[in-house]
Structure formats: structure tokens, C-alpha cells
N, C-alpha and C. Protein backbone atom coordinates (compact mmCIF):
# COMPACT_ATOMS: atom_id res chain seq x y z
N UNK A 1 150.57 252.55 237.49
CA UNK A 1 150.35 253.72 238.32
C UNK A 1 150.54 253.33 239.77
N UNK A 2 150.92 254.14 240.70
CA UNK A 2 151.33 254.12 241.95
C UNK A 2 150.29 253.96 242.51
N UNK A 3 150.24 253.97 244.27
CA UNK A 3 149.03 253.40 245.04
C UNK A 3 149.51 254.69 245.76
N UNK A 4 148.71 255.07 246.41
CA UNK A 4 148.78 255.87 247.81
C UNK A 4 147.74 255.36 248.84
N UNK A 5 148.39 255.07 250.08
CA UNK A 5 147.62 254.80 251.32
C UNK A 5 147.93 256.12 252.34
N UNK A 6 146.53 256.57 252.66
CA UNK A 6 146.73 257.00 253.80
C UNK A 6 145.90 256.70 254.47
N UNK A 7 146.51 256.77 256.11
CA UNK A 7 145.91 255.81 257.12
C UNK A 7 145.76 257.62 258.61
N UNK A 8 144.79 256.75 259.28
CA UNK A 8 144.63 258.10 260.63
C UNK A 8 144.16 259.51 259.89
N UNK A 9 143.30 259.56 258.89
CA UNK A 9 142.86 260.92 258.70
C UNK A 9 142.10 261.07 259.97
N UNK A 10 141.48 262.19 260.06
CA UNK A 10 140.55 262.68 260.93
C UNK A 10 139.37 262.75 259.99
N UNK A 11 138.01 262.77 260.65
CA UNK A 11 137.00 262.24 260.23
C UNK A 11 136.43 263.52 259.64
N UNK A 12 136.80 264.52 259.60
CA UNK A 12 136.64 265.95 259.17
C UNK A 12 137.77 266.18 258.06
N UNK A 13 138.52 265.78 258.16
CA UNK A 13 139.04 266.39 256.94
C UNK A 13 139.24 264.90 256.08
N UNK A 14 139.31 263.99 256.11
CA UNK A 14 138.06 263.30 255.07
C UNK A 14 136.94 263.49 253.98
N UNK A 15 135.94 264.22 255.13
CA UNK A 15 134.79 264.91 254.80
C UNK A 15 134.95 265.69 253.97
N UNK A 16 136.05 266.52 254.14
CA UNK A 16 136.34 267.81 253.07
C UNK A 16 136.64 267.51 251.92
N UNK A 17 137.74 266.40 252.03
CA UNK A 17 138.40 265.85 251.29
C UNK A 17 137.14 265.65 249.73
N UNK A 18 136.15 264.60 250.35
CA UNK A 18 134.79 263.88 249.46
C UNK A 18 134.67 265.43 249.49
N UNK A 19 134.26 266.31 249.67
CA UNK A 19 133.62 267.20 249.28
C UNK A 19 134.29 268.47 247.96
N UNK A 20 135.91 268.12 248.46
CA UNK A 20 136.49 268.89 247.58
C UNK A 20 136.79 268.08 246.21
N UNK A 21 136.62 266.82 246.01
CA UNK A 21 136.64 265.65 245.46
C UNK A 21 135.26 265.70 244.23
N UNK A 22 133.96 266.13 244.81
CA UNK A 22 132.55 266.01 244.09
C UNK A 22 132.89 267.51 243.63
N UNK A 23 133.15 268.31 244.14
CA UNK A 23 132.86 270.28 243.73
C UNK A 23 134.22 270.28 242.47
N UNK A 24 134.97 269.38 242.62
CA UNK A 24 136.46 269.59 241.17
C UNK A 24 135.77 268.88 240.31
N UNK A 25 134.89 267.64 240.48
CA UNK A 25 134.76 267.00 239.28
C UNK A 25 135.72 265.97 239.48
N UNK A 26 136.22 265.36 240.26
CA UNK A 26 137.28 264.57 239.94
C UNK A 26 136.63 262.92 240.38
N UNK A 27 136.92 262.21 239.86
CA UNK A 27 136.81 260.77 239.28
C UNK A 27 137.61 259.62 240.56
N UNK A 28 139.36 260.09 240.60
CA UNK A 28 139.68 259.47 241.53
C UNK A 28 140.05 260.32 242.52
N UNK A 29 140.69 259.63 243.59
CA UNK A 29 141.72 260.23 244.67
C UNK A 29 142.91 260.90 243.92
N UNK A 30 143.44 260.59 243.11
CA UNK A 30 144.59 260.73 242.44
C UNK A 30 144.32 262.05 241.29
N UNK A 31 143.62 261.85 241.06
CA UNK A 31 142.85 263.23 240.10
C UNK A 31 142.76 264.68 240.93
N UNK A 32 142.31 264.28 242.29
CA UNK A 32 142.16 265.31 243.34
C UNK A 32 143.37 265.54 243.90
N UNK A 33 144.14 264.57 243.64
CA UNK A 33 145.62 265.22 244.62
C UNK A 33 145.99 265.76 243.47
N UNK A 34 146.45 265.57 242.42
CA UNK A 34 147.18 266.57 240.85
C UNK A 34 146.43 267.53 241.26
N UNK A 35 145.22 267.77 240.85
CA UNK A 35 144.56 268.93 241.40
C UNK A 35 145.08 270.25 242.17
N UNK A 36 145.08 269.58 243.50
CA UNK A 36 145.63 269.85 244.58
C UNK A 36 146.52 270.70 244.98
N UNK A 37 147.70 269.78 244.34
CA UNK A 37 149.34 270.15 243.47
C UNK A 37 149.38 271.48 242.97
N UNK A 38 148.39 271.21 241.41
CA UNK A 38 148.78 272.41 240.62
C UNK A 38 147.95 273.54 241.16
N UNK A 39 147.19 273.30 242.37
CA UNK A 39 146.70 275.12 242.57
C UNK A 39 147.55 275.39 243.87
N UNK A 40 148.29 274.67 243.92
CA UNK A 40 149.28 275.14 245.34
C UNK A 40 150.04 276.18 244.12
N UNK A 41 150.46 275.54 243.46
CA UNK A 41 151.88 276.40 242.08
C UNK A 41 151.11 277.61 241.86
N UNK A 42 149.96 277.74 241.76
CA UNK A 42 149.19 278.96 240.96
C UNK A 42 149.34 280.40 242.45
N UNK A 43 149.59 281.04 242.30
CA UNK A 43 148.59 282.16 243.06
C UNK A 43 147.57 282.71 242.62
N UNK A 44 146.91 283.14 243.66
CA UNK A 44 146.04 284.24 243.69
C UNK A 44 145.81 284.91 244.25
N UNK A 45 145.66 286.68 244.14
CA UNK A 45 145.90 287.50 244.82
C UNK A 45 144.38 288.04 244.96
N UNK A 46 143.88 288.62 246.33
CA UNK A 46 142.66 289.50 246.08
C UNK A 46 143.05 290.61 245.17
N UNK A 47 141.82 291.45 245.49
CA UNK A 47 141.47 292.91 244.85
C UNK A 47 142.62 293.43 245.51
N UNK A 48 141.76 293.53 246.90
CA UNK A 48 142.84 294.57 247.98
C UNK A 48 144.42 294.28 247.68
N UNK A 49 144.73 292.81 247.48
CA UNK A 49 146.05 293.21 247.40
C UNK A 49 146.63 293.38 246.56
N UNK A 50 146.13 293.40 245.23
CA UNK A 50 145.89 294.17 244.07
C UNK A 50 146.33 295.50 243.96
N UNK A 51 145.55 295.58 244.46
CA UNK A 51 145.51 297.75 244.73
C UNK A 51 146.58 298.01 245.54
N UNK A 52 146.66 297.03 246.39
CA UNK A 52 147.72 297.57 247.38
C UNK A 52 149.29 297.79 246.59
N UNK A 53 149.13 296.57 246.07
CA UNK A 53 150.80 296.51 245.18
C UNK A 53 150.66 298.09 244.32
N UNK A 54 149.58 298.03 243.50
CA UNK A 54 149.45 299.22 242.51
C UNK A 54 149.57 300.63 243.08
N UNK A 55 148.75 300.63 244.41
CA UNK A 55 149.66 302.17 244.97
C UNK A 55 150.73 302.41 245.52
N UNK A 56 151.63 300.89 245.83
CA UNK A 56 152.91 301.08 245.93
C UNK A 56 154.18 300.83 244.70
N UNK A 57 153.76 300.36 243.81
CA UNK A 57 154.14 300.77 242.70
C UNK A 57 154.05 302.05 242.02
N UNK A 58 152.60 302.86 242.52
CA UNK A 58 152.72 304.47 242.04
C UNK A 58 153.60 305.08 242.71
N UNK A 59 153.56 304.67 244.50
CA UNK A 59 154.65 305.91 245.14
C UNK A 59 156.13 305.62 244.86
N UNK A 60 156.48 304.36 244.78
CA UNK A 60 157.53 304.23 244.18
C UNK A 60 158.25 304.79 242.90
N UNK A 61 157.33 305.37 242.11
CA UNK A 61 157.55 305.54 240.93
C UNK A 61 157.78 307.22 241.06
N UNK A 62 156.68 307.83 242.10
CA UNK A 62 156.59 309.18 242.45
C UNK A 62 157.78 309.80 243.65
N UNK A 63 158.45 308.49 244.07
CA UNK A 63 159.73 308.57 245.28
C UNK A 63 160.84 308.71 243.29
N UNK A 64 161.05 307.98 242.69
CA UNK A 64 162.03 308.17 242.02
C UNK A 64 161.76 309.32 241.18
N UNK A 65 160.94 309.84 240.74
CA UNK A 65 161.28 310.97 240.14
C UNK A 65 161.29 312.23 241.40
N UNK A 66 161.16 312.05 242.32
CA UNK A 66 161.18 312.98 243.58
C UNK A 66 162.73 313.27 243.63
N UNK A 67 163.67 312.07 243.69
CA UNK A 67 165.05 311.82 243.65
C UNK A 67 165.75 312.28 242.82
N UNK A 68 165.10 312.01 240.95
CA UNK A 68 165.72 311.85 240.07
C UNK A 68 166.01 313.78 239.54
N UNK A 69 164.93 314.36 239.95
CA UNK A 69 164.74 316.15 239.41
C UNK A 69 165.88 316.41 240.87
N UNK A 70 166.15 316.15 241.77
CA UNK A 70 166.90 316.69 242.99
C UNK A 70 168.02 316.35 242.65
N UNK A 71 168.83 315.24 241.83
CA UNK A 71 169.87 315.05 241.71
C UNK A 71 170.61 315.85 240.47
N UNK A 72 171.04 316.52 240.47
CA UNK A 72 172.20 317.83 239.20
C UNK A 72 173.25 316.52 238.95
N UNK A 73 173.57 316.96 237.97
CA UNK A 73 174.64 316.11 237.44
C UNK A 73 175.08 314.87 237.38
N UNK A 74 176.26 314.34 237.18
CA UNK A 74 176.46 312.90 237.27
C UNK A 74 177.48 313.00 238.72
N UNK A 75 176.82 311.77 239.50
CA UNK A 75 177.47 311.83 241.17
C UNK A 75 178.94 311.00 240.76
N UNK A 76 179.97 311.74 241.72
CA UNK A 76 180.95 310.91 242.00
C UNK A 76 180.99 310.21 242.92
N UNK A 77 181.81 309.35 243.48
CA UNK A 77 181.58 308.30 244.51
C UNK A 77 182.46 309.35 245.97
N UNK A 78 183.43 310.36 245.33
CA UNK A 78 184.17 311.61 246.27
C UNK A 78 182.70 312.48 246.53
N UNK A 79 181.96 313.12 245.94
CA UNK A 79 180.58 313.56 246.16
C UNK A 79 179.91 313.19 246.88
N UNK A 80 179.29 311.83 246.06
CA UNK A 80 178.07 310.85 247.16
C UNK A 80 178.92 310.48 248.81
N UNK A 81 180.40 309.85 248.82
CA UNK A 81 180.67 309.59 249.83
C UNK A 81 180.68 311.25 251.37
N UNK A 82 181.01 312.34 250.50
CA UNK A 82 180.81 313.76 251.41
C UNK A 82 179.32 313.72 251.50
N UNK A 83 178.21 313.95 250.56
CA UNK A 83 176.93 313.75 251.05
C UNK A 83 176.52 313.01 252.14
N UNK A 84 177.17 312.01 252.10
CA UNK A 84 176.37 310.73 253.13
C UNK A 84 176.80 311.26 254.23
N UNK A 85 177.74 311.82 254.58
CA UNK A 85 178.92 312.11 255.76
C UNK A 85 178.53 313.31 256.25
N UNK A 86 177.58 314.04 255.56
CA UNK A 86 177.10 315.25 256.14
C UNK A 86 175.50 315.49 256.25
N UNK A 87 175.05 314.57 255.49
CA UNK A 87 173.61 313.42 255.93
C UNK A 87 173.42 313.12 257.38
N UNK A 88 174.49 312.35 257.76
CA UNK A 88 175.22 311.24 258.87
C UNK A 88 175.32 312.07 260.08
N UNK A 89 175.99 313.74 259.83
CA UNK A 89 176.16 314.19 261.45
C UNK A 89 175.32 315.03 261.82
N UNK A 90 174.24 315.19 260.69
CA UNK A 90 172.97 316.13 261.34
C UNK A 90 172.25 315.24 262.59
């Protein structure tokens, strides 16, 4: 197994270090850095931003059928391109 040295911590985050070290359960230095590692890979999201995604996933959903009942027929690209063009000079 490999060695890791690190040298010039600051005397505070050290501290954290032992502290985040005793609160995981972890045994070595090396246990706490894997650790470390795999909750960088993980997310986690609050509540709020939770909810937040979920009511923009509803209006999104309430913008496409807003679109989808307004649109008649199947668009041509001669159609859609006159739409846009008279969109464009209002």
C-alpha cells in the first residue's frame, strides 16, 4: 500500500480533519480519504431543491401541453419558417 505525506496543513483543518476521522469511524488516514472520495461522487440535494426541480418539471410539462393543443396539424419547415418571420417583425 502507498504512503501519503502531507506536510504545512494548517492547524485547523487538521483539527477537522481528527474530527471528521473519529465521527466516520475510520481507523486510518487512508480510510478517511476513500471516504472522502466517494462522497465527493455522491450528491445530495436539499428539500428546497427538491421542490424546486419538481415545480419546474410541472411548468414544463404545463408549457408543453400549452404548445402542444395550439399547434393544428403537422408543421412544415415553409410554415414554421413564415411563422417565425412574422413572430420576428411584430
Amino acid at each position: 500500500m502507498a504512503t501519503i505525506l502531507v506536510k504545512n496543513l494548517h492547524e485547523d483543518l487538521l483539527k477537522e480533519l481528527k474530527r471528521l476521522k473519529v465521527e466516520l469511524g475510520c481507523k486510518t488516514w487512508a480510510e478517511l480519504l476513500a471516504k472522502l472520495v466517494e462522497s465527493e461522487k455522491t450528491t445530495s440535494l436539499s428539500e428546497k431543491e427538491l421542490e424546486n426541480m419538481r415545480t419546474g418539471v410541472q411548468g414544463f410539462l404545463k408549457l408543453r401541453n400549452v404548445v402542444s393543443t395550439g399547434w393544428t396539424g403537422h408543421p412544415t419547415v415553409l410554415k414554421e419558417s413564415r411563422r417565425t418571420r412574422h413572430h420576428d417583425a411584430r
